[in-house]
N, C-alpha and C. Protein backbone atom coordinates (compact mmCIF):
# COMPACT_ATOMS: atom_id res chain seq x y z
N UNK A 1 -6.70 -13.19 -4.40
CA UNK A 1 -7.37 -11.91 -4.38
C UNK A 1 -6.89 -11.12 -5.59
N UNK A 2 -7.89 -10.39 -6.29
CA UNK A 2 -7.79 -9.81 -7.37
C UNK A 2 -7.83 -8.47 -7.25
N UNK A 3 -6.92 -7.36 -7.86
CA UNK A 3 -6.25 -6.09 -7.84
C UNK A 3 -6.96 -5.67 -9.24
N UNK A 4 -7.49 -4.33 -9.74
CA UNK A 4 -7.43 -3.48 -10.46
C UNK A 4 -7.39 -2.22 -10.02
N UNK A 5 -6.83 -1.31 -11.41
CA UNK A 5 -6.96 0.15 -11.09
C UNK A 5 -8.07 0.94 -11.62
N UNK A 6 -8.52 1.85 -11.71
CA UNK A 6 -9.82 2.16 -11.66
C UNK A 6 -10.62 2.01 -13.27
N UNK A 7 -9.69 1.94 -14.30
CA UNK A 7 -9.99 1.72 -15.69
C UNK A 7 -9.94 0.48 -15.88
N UNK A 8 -9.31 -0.41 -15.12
CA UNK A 8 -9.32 -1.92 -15.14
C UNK A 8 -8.31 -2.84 -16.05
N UNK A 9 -7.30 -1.22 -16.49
CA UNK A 9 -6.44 -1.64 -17.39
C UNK A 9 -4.97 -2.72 -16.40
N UNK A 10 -5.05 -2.15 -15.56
CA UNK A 10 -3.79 -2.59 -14.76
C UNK A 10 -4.19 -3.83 -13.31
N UNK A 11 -4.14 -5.03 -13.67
CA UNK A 11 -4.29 -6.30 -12.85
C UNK A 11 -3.29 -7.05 -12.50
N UNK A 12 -3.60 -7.64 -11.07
CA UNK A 12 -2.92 -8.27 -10.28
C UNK A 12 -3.37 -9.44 -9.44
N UNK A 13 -3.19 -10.04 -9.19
CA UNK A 13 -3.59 -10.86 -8.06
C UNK A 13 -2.16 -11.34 -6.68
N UNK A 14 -2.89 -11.24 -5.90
CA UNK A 14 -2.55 -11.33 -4.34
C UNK A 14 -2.74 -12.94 -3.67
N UNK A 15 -1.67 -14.25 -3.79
CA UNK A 15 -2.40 -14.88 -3.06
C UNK A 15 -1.87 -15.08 -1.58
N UNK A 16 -2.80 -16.01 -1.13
CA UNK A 16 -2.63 -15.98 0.48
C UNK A 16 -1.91 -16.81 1.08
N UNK A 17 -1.73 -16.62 2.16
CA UNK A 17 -2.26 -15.79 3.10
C UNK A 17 -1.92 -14.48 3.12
N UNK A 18 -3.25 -13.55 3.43
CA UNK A 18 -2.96 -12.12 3.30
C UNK A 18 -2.65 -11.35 4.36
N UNK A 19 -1.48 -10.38 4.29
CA UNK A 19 -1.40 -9.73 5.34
C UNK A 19 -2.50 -8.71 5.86
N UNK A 20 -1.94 -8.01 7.47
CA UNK A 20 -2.48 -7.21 7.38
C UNK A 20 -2.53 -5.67 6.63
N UNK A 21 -3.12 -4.86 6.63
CA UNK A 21 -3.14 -3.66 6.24
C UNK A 21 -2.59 -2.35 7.46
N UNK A 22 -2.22 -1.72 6.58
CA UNK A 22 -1.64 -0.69 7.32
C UNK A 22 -1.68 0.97 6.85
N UNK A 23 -2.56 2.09 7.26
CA UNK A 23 -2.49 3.37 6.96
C UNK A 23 -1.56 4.28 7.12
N UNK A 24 -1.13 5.23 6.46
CA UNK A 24 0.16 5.74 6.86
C UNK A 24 -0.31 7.49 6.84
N UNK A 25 0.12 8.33 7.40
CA UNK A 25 -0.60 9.33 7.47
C UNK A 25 0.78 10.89 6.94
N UNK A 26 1.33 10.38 6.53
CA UNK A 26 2.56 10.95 6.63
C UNK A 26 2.41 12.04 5.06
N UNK A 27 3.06 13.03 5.44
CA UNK A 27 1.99 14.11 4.05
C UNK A 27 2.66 13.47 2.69
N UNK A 28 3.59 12.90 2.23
CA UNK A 28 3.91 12.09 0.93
C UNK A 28 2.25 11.31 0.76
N UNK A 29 2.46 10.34 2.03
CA UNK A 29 1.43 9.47 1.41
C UNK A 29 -0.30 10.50 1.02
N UNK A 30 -0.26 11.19 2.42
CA UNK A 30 -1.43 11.94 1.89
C UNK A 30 -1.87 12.86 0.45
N UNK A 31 -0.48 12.97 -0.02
CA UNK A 31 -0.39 13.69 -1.18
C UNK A 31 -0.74 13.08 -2.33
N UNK A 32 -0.39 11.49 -2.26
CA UNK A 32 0.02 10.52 -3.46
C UNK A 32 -1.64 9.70 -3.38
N UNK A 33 -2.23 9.89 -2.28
CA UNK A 33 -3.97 9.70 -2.37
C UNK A 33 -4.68 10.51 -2.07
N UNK A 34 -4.56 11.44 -1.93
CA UNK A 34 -5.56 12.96 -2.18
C UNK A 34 -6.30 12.66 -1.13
N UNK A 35 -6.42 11.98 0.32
CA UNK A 35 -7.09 12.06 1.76
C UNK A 35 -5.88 12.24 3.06
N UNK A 36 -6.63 12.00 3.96
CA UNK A 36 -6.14 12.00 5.58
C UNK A 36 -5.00 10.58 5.42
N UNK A 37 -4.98 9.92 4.79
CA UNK A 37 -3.93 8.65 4.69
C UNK A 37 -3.88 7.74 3.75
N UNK A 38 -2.63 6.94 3.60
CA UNK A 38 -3.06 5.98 2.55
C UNK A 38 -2.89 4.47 3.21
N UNK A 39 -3.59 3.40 2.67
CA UNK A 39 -3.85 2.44 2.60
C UNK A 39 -3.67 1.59 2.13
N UNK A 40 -2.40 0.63 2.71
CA UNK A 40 -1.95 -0.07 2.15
C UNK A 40 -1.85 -1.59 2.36
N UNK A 41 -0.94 -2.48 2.01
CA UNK A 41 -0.42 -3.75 2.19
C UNK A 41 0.75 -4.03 1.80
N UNK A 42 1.65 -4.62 2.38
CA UNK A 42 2.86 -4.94 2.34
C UNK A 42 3.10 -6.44 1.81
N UNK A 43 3.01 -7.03 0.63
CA UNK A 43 2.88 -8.68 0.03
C UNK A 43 4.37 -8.75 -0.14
N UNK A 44 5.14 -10.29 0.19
CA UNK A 44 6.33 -10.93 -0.50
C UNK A 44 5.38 -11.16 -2.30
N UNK A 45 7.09 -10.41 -2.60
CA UNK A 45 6.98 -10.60 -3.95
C UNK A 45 6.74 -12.12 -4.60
N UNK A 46 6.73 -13.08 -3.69
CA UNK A 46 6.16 -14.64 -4.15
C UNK A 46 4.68 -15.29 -4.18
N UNK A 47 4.10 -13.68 -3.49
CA UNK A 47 2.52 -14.17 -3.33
C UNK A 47 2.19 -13.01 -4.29
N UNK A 48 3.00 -12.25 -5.40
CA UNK A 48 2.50 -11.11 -6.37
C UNK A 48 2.45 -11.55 -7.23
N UNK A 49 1.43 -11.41 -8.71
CA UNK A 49 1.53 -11.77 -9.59
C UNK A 49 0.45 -10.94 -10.74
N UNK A 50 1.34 -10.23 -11.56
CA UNK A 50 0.62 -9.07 -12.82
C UNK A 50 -0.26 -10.07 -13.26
N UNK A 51 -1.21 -9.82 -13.63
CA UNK A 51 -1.82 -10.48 -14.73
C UNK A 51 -1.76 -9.28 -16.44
N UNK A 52 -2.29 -8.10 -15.98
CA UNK A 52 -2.37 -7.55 -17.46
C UNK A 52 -1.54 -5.97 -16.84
N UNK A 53 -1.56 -5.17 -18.01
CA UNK A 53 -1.30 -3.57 -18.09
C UNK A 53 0.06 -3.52 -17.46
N UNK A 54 1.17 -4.14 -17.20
CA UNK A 54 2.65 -3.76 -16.57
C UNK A 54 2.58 -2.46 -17.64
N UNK A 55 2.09 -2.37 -18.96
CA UNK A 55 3.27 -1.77 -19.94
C UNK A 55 2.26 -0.16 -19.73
N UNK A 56 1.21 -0.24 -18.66
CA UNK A 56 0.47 0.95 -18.81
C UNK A 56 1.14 1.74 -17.60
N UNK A 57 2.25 1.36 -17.06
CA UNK A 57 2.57 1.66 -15.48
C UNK A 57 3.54 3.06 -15.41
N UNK A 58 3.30 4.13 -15.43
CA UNK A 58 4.42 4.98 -15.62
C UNK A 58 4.80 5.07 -13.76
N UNK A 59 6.07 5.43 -13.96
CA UNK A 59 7.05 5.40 -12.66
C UNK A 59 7.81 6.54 -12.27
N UNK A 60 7.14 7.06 -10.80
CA UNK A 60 7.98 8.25 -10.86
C UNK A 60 8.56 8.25 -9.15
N UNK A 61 9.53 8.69 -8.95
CA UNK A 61 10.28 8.55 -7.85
C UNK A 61 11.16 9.95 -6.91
N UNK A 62 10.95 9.95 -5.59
CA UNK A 62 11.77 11.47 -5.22
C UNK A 62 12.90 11.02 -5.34
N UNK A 63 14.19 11.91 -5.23
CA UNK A 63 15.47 11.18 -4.65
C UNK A 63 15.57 10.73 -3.31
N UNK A 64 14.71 10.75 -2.54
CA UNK A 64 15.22 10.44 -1.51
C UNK A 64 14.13 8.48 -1.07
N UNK A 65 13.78 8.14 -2.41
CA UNK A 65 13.57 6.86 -2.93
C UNK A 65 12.07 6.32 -2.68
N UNK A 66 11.16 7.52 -2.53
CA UNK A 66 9.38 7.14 -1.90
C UNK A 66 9.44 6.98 -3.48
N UNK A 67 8.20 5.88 -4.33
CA UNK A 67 8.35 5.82 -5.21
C UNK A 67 6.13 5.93 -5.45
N UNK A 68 6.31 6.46 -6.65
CA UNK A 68 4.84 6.48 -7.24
C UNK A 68 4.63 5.73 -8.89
N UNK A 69 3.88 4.61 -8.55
CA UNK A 69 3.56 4.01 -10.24
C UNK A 69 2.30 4.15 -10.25
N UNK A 70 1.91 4.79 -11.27
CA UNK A 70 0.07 4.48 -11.45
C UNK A 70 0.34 4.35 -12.66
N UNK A 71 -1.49 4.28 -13.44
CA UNK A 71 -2.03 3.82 -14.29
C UNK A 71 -2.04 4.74 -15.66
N UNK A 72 -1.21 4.70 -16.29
CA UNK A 72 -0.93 5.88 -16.96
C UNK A 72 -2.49 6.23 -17.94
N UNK A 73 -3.35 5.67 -17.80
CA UNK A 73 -4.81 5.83 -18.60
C UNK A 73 -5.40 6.41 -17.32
N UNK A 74 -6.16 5.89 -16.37
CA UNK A 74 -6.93 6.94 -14.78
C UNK A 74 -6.19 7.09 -13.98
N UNK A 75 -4.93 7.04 -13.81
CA UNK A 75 -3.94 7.51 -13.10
C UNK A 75 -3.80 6.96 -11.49
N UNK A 76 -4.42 6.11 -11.09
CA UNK A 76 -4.53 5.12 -10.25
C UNK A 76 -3.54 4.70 -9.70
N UNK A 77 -2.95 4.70 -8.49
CA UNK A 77 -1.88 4.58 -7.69
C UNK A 77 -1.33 3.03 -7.74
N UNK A 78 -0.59 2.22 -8.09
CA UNK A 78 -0.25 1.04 -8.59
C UNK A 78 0.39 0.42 -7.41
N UNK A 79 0.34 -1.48 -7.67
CA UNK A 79 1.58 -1.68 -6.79
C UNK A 79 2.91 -1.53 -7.46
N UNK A 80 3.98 -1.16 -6.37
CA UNK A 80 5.38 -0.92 -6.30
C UNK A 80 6.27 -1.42 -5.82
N UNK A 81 7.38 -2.01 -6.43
CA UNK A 81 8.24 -3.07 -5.00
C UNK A 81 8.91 -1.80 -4.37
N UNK A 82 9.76 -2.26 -3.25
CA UNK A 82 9.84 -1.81 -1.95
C UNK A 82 11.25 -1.91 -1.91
N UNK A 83 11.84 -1.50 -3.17
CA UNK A 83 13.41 -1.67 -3.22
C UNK A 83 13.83 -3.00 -3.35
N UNK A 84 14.99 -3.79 -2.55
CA UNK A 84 15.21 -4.24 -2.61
C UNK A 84 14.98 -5.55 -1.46
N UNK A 85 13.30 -5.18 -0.93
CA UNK A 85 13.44 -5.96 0.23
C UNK A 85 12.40 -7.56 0.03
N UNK A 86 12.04 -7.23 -1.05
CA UNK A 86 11.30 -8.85 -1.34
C UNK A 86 10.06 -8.26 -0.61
N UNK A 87 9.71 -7.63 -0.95
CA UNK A 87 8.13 -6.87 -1.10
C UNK A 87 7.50 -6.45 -1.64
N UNK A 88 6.55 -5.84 -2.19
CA UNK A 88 5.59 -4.96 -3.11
C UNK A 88 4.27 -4.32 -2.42
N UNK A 89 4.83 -2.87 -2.44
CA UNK A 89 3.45 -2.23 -1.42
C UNK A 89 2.35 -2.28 -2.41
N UNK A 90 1.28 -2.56 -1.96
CA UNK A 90 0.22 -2.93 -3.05
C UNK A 90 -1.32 -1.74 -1.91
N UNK A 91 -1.58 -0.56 -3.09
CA UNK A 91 -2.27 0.09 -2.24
C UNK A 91 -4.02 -1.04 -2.15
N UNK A 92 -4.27 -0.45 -1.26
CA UNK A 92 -5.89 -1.34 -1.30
C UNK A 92 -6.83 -0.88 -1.49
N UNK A 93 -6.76 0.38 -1.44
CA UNK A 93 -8.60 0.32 -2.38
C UNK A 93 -8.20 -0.02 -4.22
N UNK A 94 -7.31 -0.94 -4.45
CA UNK A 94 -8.03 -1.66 -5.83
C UNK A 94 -7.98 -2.79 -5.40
N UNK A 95 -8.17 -3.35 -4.49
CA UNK A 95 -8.38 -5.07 -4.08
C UNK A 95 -9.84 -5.03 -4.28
N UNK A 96 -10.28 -5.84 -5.09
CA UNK A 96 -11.71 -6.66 -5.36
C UNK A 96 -11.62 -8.03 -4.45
N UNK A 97 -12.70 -8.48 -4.12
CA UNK A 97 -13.12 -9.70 -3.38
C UNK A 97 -13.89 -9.12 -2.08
N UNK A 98 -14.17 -10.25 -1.25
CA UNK A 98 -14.99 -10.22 0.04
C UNK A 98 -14.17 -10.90 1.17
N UNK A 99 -12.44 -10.89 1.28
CA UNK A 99 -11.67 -11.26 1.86
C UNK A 99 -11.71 -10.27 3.00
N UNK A 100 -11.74 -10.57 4.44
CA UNK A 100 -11.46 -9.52 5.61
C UNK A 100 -10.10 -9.48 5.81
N UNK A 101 -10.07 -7.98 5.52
CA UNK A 101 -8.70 -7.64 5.98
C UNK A 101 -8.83 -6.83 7.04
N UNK A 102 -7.69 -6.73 7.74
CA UNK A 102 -8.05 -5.93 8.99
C UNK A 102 -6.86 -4.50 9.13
N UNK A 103 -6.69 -3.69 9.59
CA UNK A 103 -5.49 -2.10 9.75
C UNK A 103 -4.84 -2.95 10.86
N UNK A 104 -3.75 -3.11 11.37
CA UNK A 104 -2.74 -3.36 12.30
C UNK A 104 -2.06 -2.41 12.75
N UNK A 105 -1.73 -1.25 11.49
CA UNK A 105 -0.56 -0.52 12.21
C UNK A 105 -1.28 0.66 11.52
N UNK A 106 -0.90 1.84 12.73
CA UNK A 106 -1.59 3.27 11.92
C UNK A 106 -0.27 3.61 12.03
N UNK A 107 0.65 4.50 11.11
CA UNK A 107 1.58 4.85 10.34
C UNK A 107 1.90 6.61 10.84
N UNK A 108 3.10 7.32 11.16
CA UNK A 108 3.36 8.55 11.04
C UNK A 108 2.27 9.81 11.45
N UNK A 109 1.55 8.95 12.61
CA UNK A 109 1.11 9.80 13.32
C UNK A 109 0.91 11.06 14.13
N UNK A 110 2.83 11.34 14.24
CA UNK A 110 2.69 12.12 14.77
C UNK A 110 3.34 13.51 13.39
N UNK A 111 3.29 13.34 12.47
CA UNK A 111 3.16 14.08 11.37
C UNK A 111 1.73 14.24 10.34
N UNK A 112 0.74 13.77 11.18
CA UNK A 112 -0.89 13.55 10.50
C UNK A 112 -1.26 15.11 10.37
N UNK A 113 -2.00 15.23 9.44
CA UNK A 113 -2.71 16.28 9.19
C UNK A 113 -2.94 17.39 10.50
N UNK A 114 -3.03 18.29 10.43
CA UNK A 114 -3.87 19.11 11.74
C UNK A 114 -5.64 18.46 12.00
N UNK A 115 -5.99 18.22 10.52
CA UNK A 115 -7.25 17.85 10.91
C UNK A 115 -7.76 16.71 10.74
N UNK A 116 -7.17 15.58 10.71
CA UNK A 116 -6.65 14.65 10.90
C UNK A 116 -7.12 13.90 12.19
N UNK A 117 -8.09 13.04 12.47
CA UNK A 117 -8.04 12.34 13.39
C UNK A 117 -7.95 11.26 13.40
N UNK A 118 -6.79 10.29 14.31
CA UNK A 118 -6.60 8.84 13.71
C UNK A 118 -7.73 8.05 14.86
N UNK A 119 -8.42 7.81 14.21
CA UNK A 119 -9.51 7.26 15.32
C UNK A 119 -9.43 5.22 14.61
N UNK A 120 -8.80 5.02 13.52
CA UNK A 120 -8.90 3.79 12.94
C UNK A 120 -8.29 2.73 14.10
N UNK A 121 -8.64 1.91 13.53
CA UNK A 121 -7.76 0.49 14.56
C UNK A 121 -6.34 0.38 14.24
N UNK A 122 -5.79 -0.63 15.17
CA UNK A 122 -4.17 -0.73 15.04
C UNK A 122 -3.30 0.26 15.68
N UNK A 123 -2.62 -0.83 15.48
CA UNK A 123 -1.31 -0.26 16.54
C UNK A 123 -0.57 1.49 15.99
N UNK A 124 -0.42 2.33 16.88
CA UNK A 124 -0.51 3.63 16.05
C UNK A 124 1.80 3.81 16.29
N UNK A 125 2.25 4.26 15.69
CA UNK A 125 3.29 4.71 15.32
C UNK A 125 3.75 6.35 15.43
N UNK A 126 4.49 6.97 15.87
CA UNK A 126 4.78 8.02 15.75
C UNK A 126 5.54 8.47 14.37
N UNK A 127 6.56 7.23 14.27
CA UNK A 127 6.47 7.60 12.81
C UNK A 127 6.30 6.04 11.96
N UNK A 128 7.40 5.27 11.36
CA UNK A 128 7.24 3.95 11.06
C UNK A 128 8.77 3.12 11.25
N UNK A 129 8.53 1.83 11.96
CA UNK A 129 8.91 1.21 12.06
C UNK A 129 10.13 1.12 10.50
N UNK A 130 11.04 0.29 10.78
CA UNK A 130 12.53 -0.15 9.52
C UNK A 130 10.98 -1.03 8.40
N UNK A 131 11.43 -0.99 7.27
CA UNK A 131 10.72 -1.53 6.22
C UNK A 131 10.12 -2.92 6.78
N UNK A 132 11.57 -3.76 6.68
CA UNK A 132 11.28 -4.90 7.02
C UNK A 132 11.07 -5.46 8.18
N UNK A 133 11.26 -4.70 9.48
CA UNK A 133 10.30 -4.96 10.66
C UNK A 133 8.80 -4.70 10.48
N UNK A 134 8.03 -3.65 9.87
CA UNK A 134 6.74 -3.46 9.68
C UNK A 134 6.15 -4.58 9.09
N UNK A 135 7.41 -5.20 7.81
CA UNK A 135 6.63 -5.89 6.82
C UNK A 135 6.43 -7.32 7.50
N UNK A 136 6.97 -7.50 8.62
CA UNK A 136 7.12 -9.01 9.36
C UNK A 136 6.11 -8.71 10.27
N UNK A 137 5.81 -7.49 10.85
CA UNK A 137 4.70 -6.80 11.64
C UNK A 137 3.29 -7.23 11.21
N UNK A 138 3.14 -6.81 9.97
CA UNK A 138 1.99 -6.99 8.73
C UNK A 138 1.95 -8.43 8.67
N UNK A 139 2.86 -9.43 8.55
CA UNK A 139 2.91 -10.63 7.58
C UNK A 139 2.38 -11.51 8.65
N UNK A 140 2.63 -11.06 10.16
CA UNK A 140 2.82 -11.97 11.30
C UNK A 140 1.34 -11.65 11.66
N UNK A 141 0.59 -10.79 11.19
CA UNK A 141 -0.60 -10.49 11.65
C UNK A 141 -1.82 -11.25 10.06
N UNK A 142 -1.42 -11.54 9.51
CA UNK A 142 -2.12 -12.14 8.37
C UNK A 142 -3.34 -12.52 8.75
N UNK A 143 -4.41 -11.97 7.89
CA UNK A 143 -6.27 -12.55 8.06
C UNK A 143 -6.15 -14.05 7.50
């Protein structure tokens, strides 16, 4: 599965088996995609692979370690590894293909918007699960 960001400068590919997807509603993420949640995927860094634009990736981070890379040309929310856990959150609306993926886990629910309704599929969270329990959560649920 093939990744760009919205200028098409920054590519990736994803191979499979793919996990599931997971929304997170928590106001960072809502902030860092300008809606009600963001949308993601959780890949081992052994099924990631850049193809072009690493060198377009600017990187910015809170201290308290949520991290943001986009596309330094349309500014496009990038994938990011996940510290040190042998992951890379890879957001999904730049996945190209006709692969079904499915939401598993709805994310920090009980910090969602006021107007905010989580009406999506998957298992809902009050807030989120340890990194790497979610990411075995996600991996164990693979399309």
């Amino acid at each position: 599965m093939i990744g760009k960001c919205l200028c098409g400068g920054v590519e990736f590919e994803i191979g499979p088996p793919f996990p599931a997807l997971y929304q997170c509603h928590c106001s960072l993420c809502r902030k860092q995609g300008g809606s009600v949640s963001n949308t993601g995927m959780i890949v081992a860094t052994d099924r990631f692979r850049w193809l072009a634009g690493e060198s377009l990736i600017v990187k910015w981070a809170r201290p308290t370690g949520f991290r943001s890379h986009f596309c330094s040309r349309c500014g496009s929310p990038v994938p990011n590894p996940l510290r040190d856990t042998g992951y890379i959150w890879v957001p999904s609306g730049l996945l190209e293909g006709s692969e079904r993926l499915k939401i598993h886990a709805q994310l920090y629910v009980d910090s969602k918007a006021n107007w905010d309704e989580v009406l999506g599929p998957g298992e809902q969270f009050g807030t989120a699960p340890d990194l790497r329990e979610l990411a075995q959560f996600l991996q164990g649920s693979e399309t």
